[in-house]
PDB file of N, CA and C in Angstrom:
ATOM      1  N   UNK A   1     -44.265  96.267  71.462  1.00  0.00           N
ATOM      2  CA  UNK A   1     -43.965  96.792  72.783  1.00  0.00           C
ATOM      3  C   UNK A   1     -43.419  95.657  73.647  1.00  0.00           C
ATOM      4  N   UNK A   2     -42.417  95.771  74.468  1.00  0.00           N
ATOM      5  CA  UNK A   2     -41.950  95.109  75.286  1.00  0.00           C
ATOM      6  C   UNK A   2     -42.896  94.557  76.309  1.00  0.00           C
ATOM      7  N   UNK A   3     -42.646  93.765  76.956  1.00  0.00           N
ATOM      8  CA  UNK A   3     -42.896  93.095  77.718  1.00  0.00           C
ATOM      9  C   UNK A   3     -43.093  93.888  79.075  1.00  0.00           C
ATOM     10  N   UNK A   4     -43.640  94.664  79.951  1.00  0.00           N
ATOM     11  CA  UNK A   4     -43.781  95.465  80.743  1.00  0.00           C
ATOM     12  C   UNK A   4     -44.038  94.811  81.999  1.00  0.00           C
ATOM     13  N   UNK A   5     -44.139  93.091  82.291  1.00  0.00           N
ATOM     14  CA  UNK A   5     -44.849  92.818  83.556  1.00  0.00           C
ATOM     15  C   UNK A   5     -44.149  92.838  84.932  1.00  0.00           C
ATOM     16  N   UNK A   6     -44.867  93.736  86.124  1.00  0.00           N
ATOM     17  CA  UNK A   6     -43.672  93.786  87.033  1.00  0.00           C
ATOM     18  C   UNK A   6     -43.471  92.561  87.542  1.00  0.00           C
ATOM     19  N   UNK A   7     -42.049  91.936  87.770  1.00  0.00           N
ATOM     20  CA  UNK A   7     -41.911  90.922  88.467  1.00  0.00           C
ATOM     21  C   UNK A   7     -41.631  90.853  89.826  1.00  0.00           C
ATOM     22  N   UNK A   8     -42.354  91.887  90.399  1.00  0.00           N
ATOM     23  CA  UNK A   8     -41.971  91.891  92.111  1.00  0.00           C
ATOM     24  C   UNK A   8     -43.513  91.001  92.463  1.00  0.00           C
ATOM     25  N   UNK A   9     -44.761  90.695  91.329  1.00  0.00           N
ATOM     26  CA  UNK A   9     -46.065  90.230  91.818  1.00  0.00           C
ATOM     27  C   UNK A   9     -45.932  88.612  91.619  1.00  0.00           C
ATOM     28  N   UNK A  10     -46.447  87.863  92.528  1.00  0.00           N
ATOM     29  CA  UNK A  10     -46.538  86.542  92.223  1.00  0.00           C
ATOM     30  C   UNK A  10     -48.018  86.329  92.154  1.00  0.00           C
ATOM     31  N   UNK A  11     -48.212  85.869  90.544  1.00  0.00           N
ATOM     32  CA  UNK A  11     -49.419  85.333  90.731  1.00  0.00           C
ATOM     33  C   UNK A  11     -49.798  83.884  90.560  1.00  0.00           C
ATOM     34  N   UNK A  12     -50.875  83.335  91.617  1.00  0.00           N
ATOM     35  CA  UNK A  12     -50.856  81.899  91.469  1.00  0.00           C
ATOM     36  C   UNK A  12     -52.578  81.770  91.389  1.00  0.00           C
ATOM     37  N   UNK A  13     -52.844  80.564  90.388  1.00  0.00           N
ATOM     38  CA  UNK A  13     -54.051  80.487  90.282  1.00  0.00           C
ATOM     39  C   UNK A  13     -54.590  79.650  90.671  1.00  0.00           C
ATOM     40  N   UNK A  14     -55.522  79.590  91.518  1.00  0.00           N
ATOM     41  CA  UNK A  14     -56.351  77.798  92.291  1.00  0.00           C
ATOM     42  C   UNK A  14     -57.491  77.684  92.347  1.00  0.00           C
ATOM     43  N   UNK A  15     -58.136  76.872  91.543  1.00  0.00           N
ATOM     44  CA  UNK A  15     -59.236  76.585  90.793  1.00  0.00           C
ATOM     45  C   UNK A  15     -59.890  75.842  92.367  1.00  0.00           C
ATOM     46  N   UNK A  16     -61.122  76.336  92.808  1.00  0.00           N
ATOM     47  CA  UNK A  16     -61.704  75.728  93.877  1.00  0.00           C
ATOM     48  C   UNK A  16     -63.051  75.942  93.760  1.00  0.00           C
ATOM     49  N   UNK A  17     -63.829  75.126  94.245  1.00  0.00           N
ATOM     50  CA  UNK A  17     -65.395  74.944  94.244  1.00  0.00           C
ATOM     51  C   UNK A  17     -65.494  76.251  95.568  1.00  0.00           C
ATOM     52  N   UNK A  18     -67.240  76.972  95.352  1.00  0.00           N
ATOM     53  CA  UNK A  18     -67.582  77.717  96.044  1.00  0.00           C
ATOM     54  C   UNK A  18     -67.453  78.116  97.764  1.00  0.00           C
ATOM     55  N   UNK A  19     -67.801  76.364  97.804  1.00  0.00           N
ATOM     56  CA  UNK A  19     -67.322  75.989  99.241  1.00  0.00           C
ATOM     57  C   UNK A  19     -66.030  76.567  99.926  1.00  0.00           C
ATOM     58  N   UNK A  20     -65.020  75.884  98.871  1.00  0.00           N
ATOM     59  CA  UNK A  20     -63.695  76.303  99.532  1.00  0.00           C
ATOM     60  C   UNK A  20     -63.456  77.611  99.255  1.00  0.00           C
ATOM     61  N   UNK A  21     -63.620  78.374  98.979  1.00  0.00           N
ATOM     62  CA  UNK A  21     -63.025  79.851  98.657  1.00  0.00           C
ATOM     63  C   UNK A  21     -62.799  80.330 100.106  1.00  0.00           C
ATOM     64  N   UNK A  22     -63.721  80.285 100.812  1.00  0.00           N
ATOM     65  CA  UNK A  22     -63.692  81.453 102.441  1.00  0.00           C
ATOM     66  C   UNK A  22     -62.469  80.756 102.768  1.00  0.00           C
ATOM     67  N   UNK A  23     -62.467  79.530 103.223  1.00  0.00           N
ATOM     68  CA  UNK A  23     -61.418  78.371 103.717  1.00  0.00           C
ATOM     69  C   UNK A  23     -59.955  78.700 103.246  1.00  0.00           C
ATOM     70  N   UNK A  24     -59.781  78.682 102.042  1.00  0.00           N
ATOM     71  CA  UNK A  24     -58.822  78.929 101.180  1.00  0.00           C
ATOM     72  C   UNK A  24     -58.577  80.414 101.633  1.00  0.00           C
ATOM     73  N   UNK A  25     -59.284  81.776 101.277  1.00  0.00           N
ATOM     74  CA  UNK A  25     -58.970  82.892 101.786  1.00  0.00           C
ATOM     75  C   UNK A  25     -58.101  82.850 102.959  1.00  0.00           C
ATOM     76  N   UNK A  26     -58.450  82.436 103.997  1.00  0.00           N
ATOM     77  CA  UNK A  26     -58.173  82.518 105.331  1.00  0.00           C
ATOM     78  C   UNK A  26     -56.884  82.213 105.817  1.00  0.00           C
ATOM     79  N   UNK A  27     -56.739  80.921 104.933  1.00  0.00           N
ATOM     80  CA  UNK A  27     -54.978  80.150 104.988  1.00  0.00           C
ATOM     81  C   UNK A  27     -54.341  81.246 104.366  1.00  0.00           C
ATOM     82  N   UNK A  28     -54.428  82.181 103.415  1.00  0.00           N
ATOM     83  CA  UNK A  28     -53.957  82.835 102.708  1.00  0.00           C
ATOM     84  C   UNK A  28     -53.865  83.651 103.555  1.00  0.00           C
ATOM     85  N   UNK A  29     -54.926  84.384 104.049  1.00  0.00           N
ATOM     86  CA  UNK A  29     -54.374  85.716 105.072  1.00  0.00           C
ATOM     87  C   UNK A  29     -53.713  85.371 106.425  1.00  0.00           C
ATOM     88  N   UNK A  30     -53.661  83.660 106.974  1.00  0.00           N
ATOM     89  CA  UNK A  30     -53.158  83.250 108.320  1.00  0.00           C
ATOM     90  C   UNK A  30     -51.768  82.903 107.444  1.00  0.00           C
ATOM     91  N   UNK A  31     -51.375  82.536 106.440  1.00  0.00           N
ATOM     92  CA  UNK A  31     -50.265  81.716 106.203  1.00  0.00           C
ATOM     93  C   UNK A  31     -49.359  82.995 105.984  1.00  0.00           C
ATOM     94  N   UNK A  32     -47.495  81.907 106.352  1.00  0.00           N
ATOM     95  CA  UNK A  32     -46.317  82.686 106.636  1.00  0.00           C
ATOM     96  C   UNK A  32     -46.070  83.022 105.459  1.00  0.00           C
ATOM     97  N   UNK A  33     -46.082  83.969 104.566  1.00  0.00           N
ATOM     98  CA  UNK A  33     -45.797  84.236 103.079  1.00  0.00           C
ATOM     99  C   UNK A  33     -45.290  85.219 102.993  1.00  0.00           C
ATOM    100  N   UNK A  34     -44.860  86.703 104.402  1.00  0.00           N
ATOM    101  CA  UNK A  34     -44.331  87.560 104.125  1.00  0.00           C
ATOM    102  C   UNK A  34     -44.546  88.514 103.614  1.00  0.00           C
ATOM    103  N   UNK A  35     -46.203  88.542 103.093  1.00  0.00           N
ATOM    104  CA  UNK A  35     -47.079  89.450 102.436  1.00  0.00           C
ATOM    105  C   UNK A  35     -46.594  90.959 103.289  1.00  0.00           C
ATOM    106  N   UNK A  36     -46.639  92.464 103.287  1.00  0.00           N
ATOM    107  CA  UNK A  36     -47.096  93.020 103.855  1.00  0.00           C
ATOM    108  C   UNK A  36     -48.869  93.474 103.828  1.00  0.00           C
ATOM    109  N   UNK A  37     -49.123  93.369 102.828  1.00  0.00           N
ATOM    110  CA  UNK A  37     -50.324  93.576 102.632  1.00  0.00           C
ATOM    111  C   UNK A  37     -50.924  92.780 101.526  1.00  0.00           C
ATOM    112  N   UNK A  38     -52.416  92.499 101.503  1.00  0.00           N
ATOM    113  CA  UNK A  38     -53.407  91.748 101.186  1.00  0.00           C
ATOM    114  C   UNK A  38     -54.586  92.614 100.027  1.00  0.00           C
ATOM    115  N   UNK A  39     -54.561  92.435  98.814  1.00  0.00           N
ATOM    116  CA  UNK A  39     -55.786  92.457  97.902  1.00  0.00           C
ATOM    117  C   UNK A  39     -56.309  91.586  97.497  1.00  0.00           C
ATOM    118  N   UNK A  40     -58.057  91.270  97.682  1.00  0.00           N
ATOM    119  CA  UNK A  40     -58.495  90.490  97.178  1.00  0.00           C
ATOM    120  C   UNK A  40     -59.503  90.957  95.735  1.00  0.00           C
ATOM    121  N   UNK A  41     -59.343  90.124  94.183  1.00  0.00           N
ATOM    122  CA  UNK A  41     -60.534  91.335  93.876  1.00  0.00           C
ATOM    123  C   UNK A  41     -61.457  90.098  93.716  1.00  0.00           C
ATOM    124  N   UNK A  42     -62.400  90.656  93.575  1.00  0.00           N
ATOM    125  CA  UNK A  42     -64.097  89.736  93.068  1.00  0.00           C
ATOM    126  C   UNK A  42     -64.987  90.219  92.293  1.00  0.00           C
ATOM    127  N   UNK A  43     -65.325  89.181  91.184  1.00  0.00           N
ATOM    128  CA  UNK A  43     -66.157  89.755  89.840  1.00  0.00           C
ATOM    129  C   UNK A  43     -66.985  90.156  90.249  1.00  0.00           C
ATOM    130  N   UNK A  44     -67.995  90.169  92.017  1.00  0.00           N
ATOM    131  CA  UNK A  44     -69.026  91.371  91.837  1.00  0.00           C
ATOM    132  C   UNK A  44     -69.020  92.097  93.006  1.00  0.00           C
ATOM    133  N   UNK A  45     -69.945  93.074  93.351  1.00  0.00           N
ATOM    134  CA  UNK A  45     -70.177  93.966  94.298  1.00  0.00           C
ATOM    135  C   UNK A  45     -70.871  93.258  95.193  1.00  0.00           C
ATOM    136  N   UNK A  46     -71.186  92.194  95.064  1.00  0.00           N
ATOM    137  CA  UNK A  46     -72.317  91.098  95.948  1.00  0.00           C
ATOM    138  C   UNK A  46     -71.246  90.500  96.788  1.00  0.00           C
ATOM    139  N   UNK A  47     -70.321  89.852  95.966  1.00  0.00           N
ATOM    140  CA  UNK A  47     -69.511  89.016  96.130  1.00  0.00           C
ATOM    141  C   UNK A  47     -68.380  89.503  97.165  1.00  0.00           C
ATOM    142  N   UNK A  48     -68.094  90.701  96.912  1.00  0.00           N
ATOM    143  CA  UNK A  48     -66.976  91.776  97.817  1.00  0.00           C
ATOM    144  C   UNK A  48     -67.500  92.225  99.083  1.00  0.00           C
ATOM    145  N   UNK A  49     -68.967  92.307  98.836  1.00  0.00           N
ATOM    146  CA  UNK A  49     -69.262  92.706  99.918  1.00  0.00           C
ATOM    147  C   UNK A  49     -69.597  91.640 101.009  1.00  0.00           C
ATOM    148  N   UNK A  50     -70.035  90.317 100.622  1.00  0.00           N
ATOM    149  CA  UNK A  50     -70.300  89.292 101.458  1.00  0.00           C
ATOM    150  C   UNK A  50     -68.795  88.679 102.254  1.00  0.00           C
ATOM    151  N   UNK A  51     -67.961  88.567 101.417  1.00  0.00           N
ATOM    152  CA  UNK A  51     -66.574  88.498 102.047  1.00  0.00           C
ATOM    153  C   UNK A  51     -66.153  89.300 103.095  1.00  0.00           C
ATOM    154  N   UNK A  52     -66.048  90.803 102.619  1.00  0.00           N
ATOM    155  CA  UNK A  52     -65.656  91.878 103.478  1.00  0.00           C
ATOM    156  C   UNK A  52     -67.186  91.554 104.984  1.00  0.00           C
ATOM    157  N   UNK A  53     -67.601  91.239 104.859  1.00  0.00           N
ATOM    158  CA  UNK A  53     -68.703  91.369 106.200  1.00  0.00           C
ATOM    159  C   UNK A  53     -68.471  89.836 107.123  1.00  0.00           C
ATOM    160  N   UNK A  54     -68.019  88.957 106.076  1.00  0.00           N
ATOM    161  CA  UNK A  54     -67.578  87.643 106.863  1.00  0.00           C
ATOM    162  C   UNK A  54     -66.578  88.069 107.497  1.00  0.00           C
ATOM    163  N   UNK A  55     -65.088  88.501 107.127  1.00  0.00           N
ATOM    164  CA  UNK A  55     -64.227  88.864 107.153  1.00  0.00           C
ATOM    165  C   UNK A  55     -64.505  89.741 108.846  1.00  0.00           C
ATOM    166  N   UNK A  56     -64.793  90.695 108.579  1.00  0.00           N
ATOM    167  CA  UNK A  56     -65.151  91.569 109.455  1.00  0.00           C
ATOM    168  C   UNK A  56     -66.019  90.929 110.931  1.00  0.00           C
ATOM    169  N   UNK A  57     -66.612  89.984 110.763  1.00  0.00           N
ATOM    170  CA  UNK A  57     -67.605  89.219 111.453  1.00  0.00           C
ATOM    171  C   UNK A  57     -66.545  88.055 112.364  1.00  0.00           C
ATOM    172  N   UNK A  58     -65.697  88.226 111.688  1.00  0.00           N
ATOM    173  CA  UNK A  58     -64.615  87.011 112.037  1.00  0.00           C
ATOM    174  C   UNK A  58     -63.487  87.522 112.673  1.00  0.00           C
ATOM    175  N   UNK A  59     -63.816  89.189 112.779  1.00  0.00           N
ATOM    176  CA  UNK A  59     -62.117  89.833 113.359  1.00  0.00           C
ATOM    177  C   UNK A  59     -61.462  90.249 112.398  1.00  0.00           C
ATOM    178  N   UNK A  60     -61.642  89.580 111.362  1.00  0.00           N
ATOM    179  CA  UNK A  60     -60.549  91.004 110.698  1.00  0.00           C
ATOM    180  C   UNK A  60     -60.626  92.419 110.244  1.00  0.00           C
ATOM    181  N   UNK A  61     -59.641  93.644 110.145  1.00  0.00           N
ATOM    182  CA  UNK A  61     -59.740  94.713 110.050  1.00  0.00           C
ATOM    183  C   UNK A  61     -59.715  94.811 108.512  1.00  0.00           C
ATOM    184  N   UNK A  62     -60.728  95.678 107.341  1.00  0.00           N
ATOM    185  CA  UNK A  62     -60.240  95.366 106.381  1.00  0.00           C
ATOM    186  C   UNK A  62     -61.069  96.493 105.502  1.00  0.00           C
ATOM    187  N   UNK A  63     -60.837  96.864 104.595  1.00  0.00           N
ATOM    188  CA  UNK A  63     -61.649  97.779 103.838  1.00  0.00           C
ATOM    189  C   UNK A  63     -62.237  97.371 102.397  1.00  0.00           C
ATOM    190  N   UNK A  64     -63.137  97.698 101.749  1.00  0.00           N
ATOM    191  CA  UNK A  64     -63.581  97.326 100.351  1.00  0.00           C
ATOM    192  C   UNK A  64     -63.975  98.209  99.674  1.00  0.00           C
ATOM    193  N   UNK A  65     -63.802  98.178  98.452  1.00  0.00           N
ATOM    194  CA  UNK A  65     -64.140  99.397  97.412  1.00  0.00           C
ATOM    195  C   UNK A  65     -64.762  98.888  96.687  1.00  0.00           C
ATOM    196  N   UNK A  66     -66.032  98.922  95.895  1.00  0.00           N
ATOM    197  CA  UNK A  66     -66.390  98.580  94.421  1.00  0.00           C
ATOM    198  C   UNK A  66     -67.194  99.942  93.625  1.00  0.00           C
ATOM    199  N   UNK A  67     -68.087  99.628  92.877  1.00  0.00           N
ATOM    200  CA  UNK A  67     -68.413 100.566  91.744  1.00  0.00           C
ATOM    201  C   UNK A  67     -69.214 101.724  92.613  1.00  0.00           C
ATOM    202  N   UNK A  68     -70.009 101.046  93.341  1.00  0.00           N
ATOM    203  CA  UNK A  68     -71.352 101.533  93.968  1.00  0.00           C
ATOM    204  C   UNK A  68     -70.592 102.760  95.284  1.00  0.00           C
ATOM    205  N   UNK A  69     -69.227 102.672  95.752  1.00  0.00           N
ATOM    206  CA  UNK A  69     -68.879 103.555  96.571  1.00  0.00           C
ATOM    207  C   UNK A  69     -68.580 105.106  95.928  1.00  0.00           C
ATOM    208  N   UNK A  70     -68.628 105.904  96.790  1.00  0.00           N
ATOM    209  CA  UNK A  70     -68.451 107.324  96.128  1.00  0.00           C
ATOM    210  C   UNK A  70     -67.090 107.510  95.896  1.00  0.00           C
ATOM    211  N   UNK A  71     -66.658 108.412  95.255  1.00  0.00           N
ATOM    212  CA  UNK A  71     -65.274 108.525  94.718  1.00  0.00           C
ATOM    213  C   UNK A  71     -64.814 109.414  95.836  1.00  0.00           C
ATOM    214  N   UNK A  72     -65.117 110.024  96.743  1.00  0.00           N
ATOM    215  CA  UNK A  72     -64.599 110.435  98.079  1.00  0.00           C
ATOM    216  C   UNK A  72     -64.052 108.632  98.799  1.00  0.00           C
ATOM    217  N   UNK A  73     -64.682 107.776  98.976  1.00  0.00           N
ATOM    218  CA  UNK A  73     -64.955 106.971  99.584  1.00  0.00           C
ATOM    219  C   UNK A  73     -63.576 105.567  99.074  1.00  0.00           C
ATOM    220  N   UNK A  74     -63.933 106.150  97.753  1.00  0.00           N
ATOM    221  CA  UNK A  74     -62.754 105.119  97.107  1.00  0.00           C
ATOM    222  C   UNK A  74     -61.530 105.561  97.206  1.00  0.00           C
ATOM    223  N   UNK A  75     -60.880 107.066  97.394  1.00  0.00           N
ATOM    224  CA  UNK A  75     -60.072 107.802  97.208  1.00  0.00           C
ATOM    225  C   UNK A  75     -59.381 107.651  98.882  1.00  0.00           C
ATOM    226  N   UNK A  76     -60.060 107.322 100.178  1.00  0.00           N
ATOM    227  CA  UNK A  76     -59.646 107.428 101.253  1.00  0.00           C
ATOM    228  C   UNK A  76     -59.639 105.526 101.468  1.00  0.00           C
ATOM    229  N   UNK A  77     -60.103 104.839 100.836  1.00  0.00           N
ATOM    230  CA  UNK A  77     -59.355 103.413 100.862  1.00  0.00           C
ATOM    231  C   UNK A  77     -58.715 102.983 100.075  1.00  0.00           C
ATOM    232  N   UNK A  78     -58.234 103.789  99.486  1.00  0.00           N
ATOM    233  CA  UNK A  78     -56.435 103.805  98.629  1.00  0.00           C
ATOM    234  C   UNK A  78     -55.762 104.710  99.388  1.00  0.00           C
ATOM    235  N   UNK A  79     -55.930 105.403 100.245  1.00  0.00           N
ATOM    236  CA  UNK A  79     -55.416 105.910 100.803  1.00  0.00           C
ATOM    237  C   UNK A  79     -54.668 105.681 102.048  1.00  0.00           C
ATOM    238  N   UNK A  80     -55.728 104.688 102.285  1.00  0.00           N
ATOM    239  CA  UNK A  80     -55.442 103.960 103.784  1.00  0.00           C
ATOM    240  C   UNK A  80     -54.505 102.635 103.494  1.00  0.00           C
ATOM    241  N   UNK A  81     -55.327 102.394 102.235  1.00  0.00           N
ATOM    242  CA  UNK A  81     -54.584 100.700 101.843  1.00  0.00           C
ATOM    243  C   UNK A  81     -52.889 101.285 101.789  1.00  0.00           C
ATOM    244  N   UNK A  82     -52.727 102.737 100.657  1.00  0.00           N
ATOM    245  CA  UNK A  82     -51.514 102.411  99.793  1.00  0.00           C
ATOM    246  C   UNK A  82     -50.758 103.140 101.161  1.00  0.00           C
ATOM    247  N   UNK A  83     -50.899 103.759 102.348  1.00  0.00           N
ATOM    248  CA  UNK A  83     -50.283 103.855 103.581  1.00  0.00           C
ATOM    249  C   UNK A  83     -49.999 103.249 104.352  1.00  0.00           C
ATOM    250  N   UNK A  84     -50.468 102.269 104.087  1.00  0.00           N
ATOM    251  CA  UNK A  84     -50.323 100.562 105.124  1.00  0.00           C
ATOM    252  C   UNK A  84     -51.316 100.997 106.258  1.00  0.00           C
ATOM    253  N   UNK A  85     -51.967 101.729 106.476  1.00  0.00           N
ATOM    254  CA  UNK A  85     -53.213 101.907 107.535  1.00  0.00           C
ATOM    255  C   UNK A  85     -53.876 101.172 107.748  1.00  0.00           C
ATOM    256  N   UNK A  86     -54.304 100.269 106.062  1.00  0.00           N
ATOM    257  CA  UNK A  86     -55.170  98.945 106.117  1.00  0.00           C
ATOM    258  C   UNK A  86     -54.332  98.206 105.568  1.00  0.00           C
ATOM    259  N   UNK A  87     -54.527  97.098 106.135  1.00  0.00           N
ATOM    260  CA  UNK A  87     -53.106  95.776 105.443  1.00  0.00           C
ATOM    261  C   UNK A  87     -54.412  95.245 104.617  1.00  0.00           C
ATOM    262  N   UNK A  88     -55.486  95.008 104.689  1.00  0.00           N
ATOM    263  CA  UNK A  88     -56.553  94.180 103.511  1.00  0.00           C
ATOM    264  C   UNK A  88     -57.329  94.977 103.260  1.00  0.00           C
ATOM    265  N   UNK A  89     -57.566  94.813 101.822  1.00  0.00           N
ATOM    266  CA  UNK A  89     -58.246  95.625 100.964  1.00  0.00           C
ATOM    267  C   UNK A  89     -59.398  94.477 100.075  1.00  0.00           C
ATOM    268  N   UNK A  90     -60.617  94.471 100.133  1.00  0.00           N
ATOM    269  CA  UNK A  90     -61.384  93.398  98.972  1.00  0.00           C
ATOM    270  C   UNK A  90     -61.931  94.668  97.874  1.00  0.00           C
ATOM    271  N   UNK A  91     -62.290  94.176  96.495  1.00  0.00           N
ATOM    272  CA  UNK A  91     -61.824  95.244  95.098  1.00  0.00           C
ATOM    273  C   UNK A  91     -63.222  94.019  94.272  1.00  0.00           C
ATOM    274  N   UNK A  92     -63.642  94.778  93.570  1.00  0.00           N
ATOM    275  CA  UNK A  92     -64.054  94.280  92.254  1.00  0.00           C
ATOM    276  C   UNK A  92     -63.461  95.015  91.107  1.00  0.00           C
ATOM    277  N   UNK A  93     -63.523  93.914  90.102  1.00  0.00           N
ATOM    278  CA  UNK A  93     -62.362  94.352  88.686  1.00  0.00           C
ATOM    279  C   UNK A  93     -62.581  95.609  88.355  1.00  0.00           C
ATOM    280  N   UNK A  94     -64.208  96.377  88.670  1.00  0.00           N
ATOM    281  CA  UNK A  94     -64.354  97.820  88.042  1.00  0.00           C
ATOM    282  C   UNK A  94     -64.088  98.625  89.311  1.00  0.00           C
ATOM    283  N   UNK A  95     -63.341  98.561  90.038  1.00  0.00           N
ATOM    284  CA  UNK A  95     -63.033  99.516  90.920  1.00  0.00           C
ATOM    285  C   UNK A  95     -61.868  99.956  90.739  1.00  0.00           C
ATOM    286  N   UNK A  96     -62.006 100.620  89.541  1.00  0.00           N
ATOM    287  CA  UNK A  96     -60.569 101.473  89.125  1.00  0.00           C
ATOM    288  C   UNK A  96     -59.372 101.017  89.058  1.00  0.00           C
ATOM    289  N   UNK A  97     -59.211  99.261  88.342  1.00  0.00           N
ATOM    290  CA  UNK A  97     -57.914  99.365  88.813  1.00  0.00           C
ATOM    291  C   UNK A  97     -56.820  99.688  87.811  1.00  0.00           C
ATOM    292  N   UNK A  98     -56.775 100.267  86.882  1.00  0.00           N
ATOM    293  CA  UNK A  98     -55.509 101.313  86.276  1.00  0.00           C
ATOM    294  C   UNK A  98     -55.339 101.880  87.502  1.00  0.00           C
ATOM    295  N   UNK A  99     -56.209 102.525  88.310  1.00  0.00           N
ATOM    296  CA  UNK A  99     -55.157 103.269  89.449  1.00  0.00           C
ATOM    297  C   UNK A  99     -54.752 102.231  90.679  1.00  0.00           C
ATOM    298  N   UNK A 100     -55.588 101.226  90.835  1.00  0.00           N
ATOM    299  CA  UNK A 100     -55.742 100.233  92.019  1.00  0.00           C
ATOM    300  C   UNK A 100     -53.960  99.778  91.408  1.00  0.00           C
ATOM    301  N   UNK A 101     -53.710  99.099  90.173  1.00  0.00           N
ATOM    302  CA  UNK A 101     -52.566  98.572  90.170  1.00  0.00           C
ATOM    303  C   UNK A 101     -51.476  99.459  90.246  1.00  0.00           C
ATOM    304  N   UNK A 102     -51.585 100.412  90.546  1.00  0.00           N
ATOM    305  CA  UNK A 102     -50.586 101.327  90.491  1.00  0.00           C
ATOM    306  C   UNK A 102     -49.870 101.256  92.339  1.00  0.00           C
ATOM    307  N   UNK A 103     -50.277 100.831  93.080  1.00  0.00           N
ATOM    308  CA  UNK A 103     -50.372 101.050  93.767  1.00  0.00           C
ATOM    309  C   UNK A 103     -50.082  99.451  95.153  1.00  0.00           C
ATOM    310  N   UNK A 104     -50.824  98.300  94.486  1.00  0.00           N
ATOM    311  CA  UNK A 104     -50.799  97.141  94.923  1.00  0.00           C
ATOM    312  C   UNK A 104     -49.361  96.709  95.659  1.00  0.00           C
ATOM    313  N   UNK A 105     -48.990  96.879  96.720  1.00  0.00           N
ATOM    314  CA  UNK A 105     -47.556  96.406  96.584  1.00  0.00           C
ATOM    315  C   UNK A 105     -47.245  95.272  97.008  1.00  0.00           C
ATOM    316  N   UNK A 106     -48.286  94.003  97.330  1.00  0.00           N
ATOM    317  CA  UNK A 106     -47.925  92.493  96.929  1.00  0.00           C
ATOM    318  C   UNK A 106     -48.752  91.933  95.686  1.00  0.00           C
ATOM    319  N   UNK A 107     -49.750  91.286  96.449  1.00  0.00           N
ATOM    320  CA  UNK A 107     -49.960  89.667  95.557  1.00  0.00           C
ATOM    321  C   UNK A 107     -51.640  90.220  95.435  1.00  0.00           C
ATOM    322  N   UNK A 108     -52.022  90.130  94.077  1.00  0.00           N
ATOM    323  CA  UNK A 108     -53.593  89.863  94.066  1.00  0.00           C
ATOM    324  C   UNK A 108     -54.622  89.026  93.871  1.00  0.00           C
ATOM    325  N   UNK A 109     -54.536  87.863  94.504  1.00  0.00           N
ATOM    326  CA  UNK A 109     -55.778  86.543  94.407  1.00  0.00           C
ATOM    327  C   UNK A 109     -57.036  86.556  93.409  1.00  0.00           C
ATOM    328  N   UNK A 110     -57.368  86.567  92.749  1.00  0.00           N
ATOM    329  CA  UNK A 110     -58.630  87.156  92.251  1.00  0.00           C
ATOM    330  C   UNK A 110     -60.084  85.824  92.815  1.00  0.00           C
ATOM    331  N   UNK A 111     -60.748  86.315  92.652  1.00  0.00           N
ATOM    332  CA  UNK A 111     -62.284  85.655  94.208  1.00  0.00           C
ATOM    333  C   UNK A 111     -63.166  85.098  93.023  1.00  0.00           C
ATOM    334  N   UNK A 112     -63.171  84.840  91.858  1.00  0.00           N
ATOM    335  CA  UNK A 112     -64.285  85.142  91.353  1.00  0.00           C
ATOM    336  C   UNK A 112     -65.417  84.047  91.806  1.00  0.00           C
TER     337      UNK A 112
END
């Protein structure tokens, strides 16, 4: 099978101690990059959710999905995300994403 990867995604990988991750996030969502919109995912539901509440604590507008939300719940923040309603979205890897990538229309950082 061919090679299928879309090349409209840039992915870049940056290896950082625990510390820096929030720090690092932040330049990412303040910096000029032209993004329209923002996914972050994170290997857990702990992890997504402590972000999304910093995040939120700090001013930003932003939504999160992981395993533990209801599928009503997940279905109206893809909804909002893939409408541009919400420009940031935080995700853990099991939050559906066969459909999550369907949908992503920049860059996805991964948090782990």
């Amino acid at each position: 099978m061919p090679d299928q990867s879309d090349t409209s995604i840039n992915q870049v990988i940056k290896v950082v101690t625990d510390a820096e991750k929030y720090t690092r996030l932040i330049r990412l969502l303040t910096g000029n990059y032209g993004w329209k919109q923002n996914s972050y995912i994170y290997g857990t539901k702990k992890g997504c959710d402590q972000v999304t509440l910093q995040l939120r604590m700090d001013g930003w507008r932003l939504l999160s999905i992981h395993g533990d939300k209801s599928q009503d719940e997940r279905d109206w923040v893809f909804a909002e995300f893939t409408s541009g309603r919400s420009l940031i979205m935080t995700a853990t890897h099991v939050a559906d994403l066969r459909i999550m990538f369907d949908y992503i229309p920049s860059h996805v950082p991964v948090m782990e």
